[in-house]
PDB file of N, CA and C in Angstrom:
ATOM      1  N   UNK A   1      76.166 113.966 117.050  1.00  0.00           N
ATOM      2  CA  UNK A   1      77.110 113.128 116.360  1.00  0.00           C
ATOM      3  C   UNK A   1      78.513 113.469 116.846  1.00  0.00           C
ATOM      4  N   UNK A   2      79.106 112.416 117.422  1.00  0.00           N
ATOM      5  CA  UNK A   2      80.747 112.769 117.645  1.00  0.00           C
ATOM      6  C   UNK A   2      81.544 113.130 116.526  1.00  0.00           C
ATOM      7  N   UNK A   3      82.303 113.719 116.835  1.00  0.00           N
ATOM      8  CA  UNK A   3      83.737 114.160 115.393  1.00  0.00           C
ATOM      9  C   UNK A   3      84.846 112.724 115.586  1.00  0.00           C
ATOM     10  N   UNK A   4      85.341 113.144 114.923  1.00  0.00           N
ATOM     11  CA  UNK A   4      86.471 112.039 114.477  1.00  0.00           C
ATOM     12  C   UNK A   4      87.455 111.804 115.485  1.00  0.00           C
ATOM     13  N   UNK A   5      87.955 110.621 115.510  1.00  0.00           N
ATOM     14  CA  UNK A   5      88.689 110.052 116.833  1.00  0.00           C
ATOM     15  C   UNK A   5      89.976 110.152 115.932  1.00  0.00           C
ATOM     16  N   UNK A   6      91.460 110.238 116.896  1.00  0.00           N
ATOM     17  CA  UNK A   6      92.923 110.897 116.666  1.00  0.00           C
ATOM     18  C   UNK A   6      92.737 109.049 115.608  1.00  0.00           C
ATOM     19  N   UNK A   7      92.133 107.791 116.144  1.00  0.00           N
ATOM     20  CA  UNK A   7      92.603 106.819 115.744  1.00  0.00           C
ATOM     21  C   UNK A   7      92.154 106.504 113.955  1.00  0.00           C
ATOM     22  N   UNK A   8      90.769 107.419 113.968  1.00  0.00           N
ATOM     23  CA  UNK A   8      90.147 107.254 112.634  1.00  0.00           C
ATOM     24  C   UNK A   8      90.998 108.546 111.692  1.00  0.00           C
ATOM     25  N   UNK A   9      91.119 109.349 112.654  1.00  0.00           N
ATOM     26  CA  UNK A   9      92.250 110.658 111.341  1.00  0.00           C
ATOM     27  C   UNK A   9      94.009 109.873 110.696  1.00  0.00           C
ATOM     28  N   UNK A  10      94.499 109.169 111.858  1.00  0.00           N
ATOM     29  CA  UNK A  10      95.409 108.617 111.242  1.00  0.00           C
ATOM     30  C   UNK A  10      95.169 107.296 110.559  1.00  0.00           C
ATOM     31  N   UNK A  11      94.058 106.522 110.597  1.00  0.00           N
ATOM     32  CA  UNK A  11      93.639 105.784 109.602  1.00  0.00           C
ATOM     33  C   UNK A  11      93.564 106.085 107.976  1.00  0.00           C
ATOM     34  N   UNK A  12      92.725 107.640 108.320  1.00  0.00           N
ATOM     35  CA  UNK A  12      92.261 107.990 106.996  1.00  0.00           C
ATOM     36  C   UNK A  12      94.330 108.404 105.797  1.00  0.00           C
ATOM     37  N   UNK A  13      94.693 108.834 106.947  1.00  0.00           N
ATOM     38  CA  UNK A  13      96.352 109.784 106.591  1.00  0.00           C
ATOM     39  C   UNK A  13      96.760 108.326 105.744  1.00  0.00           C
ATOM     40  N   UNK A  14      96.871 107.056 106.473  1.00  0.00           N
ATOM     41  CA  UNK A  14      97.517 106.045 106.377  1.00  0.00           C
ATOM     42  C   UNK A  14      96.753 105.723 104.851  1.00  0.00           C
ATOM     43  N   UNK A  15      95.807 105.746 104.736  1.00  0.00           N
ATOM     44  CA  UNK A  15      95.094 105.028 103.198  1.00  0.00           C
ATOM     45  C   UNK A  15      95.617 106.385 102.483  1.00  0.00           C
ATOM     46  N   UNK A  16      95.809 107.478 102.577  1.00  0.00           N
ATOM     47  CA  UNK A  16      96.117 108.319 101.279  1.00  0.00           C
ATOM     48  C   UNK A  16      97.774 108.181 101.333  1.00  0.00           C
ATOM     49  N   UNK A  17      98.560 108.055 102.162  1.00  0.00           N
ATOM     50  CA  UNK A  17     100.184 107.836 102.011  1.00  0.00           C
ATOM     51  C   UNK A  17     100.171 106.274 101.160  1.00  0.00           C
ATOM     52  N   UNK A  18      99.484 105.305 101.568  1.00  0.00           N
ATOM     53  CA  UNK A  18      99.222 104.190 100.659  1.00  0.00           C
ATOM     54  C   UNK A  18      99.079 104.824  98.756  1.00  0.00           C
ATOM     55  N   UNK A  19      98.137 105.056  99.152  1.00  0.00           N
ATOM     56  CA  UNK A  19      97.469 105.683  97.677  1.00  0.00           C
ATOM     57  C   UNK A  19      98.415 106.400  96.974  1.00  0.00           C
ATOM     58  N   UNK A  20      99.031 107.255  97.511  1.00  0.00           N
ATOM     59  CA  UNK A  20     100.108 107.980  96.843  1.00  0.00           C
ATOM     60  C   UNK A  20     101.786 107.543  96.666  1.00  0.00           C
ATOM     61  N   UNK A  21     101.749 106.219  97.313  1.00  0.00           N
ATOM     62  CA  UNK A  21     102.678 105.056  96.775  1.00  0.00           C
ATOM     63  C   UNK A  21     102.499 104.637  95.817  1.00  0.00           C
ATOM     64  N   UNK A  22     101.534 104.221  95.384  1.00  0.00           N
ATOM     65  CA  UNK A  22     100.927 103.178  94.505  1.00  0.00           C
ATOM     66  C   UNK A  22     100.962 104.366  93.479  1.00  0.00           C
ATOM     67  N   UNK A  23     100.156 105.451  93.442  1.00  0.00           N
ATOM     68  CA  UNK A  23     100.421 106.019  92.308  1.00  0.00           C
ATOM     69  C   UNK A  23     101.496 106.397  91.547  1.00  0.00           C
ATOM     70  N   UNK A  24     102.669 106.946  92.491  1.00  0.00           N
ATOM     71  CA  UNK A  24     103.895 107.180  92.488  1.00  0.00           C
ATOM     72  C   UNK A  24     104.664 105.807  91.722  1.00  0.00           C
ATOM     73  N   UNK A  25     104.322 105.118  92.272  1.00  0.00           N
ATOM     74  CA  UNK A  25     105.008 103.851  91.501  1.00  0.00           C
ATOM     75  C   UNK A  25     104.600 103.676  90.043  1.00  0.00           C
ATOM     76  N   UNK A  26     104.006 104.596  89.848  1.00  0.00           N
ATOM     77  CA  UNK A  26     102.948 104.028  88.415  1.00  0.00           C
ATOM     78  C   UNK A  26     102.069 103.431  88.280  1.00  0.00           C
ATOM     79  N   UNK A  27     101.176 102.920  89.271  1.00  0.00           N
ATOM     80  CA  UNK A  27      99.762 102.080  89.290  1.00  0.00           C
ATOM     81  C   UNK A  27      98.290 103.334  89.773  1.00  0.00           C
ATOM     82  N   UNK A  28      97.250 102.610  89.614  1.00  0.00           N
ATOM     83  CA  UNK A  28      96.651 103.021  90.007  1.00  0.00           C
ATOM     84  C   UNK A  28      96.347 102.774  91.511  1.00  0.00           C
ATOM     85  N   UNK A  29      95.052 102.644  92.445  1.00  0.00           N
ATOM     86  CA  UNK A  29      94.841 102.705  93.273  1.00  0.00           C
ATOM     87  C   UNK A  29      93.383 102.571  93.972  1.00  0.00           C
ATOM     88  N   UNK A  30      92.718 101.782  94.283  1.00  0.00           N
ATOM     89  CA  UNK A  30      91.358 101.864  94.625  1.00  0.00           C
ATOM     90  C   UNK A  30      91.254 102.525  96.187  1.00  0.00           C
ATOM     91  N   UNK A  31      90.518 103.767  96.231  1.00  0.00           N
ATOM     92  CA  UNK A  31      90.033 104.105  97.999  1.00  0.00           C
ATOM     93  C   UNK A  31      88.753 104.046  98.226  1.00  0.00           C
ATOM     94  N   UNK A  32      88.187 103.744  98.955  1.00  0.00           N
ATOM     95  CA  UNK A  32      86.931 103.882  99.596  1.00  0.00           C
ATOM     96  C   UNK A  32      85.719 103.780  97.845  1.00  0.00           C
ATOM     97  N   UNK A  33      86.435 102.419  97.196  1.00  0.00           N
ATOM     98  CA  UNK A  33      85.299 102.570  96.298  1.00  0.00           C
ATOM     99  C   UNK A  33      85.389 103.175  95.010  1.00  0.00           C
ATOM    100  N   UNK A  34      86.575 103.853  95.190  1.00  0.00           N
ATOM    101  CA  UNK A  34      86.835 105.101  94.224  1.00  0.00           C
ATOM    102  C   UNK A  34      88.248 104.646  93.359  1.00  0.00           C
ATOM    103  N   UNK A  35      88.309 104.449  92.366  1.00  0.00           N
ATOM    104  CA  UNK A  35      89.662 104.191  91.765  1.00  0.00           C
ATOM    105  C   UNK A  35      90.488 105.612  91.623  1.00  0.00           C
ATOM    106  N   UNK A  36      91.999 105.587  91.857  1.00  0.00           N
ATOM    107  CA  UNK A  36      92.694 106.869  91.840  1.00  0.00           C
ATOM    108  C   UNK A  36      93.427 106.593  90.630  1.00  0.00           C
ATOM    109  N   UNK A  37      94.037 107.562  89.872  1.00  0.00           N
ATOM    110  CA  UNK A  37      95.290 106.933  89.038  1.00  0.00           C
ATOM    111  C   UNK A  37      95.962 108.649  89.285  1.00  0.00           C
ATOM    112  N   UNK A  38      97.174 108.054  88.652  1.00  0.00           N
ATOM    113  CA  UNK A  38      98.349 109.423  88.420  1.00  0.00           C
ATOM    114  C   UNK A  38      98.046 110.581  88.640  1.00  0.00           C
ATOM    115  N   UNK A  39      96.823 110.779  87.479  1.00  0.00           N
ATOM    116  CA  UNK A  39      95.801 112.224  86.892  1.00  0.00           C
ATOM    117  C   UNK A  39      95.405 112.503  88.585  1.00  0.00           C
ATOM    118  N   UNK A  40      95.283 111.848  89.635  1.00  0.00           N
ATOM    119  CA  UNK A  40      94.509 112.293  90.681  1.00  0.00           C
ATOM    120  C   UNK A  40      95.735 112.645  91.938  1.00  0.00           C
ATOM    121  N   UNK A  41      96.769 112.848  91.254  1.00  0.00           N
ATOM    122  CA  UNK A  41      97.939 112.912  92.689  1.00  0.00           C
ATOM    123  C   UNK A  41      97.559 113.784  93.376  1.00  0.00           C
ATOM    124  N   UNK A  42      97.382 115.027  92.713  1.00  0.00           N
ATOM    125  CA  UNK A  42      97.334 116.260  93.413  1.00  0.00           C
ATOM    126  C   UNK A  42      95.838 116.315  94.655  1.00  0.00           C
ATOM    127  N   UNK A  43      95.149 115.546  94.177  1.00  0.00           N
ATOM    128  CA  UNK A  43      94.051 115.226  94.752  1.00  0.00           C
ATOM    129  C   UNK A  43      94.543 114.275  96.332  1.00  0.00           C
ATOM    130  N   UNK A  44      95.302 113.439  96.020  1.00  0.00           N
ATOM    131  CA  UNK A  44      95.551 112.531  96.969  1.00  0.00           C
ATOM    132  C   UNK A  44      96.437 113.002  98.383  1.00  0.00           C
ATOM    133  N   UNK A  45      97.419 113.940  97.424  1.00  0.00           N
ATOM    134  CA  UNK A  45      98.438 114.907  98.540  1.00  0.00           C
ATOM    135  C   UNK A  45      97.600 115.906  99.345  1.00  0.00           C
ATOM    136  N   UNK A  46      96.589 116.251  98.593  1.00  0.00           N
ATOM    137  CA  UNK A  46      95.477 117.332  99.372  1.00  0.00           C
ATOM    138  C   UNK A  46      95.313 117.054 100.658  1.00  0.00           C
ATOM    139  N   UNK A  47      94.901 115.789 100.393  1.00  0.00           N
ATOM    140  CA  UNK A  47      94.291 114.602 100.865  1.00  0.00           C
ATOM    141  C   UNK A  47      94.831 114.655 102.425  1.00  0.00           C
ATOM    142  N   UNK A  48      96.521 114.126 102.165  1.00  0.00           N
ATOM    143  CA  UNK A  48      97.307 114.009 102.680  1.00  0.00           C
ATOM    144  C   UNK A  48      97.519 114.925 103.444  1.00  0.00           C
ATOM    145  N   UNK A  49      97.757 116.212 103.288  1.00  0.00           N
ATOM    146  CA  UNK A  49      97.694 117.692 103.991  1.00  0.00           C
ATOM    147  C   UNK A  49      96.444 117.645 105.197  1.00  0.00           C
ATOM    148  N   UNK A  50      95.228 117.339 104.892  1.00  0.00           N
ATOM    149  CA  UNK A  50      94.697 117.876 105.491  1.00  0.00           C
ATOM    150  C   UNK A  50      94.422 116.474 106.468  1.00  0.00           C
ATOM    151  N   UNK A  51      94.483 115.537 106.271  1.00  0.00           N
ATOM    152  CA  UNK A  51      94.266 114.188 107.332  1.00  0.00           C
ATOM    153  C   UNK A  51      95.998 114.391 108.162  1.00  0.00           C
ATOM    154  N   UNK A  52      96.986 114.475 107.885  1.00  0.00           N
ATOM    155  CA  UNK A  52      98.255 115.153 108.982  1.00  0.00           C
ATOM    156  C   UNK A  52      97.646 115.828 109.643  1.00  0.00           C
ATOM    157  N   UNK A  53      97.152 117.690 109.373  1.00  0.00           N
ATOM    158  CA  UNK A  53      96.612 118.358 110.262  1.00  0.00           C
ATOM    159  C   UNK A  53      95.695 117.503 111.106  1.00  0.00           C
ATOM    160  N   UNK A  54      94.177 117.146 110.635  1.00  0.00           N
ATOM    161  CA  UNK A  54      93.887 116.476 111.648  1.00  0.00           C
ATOM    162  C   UNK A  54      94.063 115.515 112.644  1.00  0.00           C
ATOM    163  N   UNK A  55      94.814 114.811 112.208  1.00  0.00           N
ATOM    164  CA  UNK A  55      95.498 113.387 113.108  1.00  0.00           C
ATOM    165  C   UNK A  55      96.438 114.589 114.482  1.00  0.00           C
ATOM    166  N   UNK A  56      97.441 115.791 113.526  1.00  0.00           N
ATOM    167  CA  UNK A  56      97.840 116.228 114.168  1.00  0.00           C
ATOM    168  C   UNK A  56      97.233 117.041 115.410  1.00  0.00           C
ATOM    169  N   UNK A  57      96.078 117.522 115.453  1.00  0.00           N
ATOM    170  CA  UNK A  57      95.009 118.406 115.961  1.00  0.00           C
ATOM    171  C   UNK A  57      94.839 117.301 117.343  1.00  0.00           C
ATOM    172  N   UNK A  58      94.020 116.488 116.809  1.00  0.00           N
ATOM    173  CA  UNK A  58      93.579 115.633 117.773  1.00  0.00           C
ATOM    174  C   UNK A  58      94.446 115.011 118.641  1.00  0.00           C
ATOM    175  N   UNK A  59      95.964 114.582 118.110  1.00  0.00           N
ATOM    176  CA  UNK A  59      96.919 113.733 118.755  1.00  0.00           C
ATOM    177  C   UNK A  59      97.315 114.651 119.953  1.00  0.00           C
ATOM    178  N   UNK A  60      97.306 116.009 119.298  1.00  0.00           N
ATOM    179  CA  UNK A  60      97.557 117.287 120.637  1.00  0.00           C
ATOM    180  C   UNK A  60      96.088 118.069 121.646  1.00  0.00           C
ATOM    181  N   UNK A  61      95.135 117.138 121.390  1.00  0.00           N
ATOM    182  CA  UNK A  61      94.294 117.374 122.003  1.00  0.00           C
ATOM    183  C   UNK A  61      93.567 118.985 121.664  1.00  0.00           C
ATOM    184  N   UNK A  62      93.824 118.889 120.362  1.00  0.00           N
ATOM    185  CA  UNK A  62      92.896 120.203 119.667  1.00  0.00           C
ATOM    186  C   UNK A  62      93.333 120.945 118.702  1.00  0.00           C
ATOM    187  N   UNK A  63      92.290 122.051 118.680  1.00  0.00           N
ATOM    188  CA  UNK A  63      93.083 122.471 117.285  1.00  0.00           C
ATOM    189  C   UNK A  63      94.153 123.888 118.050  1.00  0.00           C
ATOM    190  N   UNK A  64      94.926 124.614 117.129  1.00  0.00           N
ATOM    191  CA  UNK A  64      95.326 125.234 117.640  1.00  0.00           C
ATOM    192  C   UNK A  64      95.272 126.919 116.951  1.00  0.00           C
ATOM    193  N   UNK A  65      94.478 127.576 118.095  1.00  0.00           N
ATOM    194  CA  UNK A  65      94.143 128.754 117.355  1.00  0.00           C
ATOM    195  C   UNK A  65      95.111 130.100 117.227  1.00  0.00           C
ATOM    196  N   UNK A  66      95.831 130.433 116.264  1.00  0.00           N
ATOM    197  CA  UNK A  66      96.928 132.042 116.247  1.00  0.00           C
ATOM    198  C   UNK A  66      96.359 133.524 115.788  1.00  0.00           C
ATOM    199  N   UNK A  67      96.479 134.560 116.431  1.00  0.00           N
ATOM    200  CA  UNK A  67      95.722 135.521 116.059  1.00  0.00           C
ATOM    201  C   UNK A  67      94.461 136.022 116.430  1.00  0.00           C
ATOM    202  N   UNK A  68      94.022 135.097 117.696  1.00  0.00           N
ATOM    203  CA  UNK A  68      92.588 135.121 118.145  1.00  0.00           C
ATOM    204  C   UNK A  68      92.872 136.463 118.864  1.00  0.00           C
ATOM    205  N   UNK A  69      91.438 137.480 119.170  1.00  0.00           N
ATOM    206  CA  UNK A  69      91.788 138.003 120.713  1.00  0.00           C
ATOM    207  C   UNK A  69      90.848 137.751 121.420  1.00  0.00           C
ATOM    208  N   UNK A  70      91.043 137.313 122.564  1.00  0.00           N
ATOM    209  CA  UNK A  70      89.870 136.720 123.650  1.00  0.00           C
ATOM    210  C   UNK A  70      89.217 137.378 124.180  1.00  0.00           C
ATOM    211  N   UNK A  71      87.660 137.008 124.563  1.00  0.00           N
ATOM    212  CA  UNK A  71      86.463 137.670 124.652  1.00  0.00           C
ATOM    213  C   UNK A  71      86.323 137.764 125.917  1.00  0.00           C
ATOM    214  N   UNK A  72      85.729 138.630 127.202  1.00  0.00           N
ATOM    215  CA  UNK A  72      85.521 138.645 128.029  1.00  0.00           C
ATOM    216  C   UNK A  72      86.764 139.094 129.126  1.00  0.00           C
TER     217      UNK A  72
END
């Protein structure tokens, strides 16, 4: 199974910055099926955190590892 393409991570970023408009404004929010409201911000920014990193990962062609020490 392939992993996620840079185009589907900033897809996913783009529906939770949506989502967290809408909540922010005072509405709720439907994602993937799932209704969000207010009570779920913290959920949505999570969200948000971790679809940046990935969009970011991929857009730079990986992840980026600190602290490793290399083998061989």
């Amino acid at each position: 199974m392939a992993g996620i393409t840079s185009s589907q991570a900033e897809a996913q970023l783009a529906s939770y910055l949506a989502a967290e408009t809408a909540v922010l404004s005072g509405q709720s929010y439907e994602m993937n099926g799932r209704r969000v409201t207010r009570a779920n911000l913290a959920e949505i920014q999570t969200g948000i955190k971790i679809w940046n990193q990935r969009a970011q990962a991929l857009t730079r062609g990986g992840l980026v590892v600190k602290g490793a020490t290399p083998i061989g």
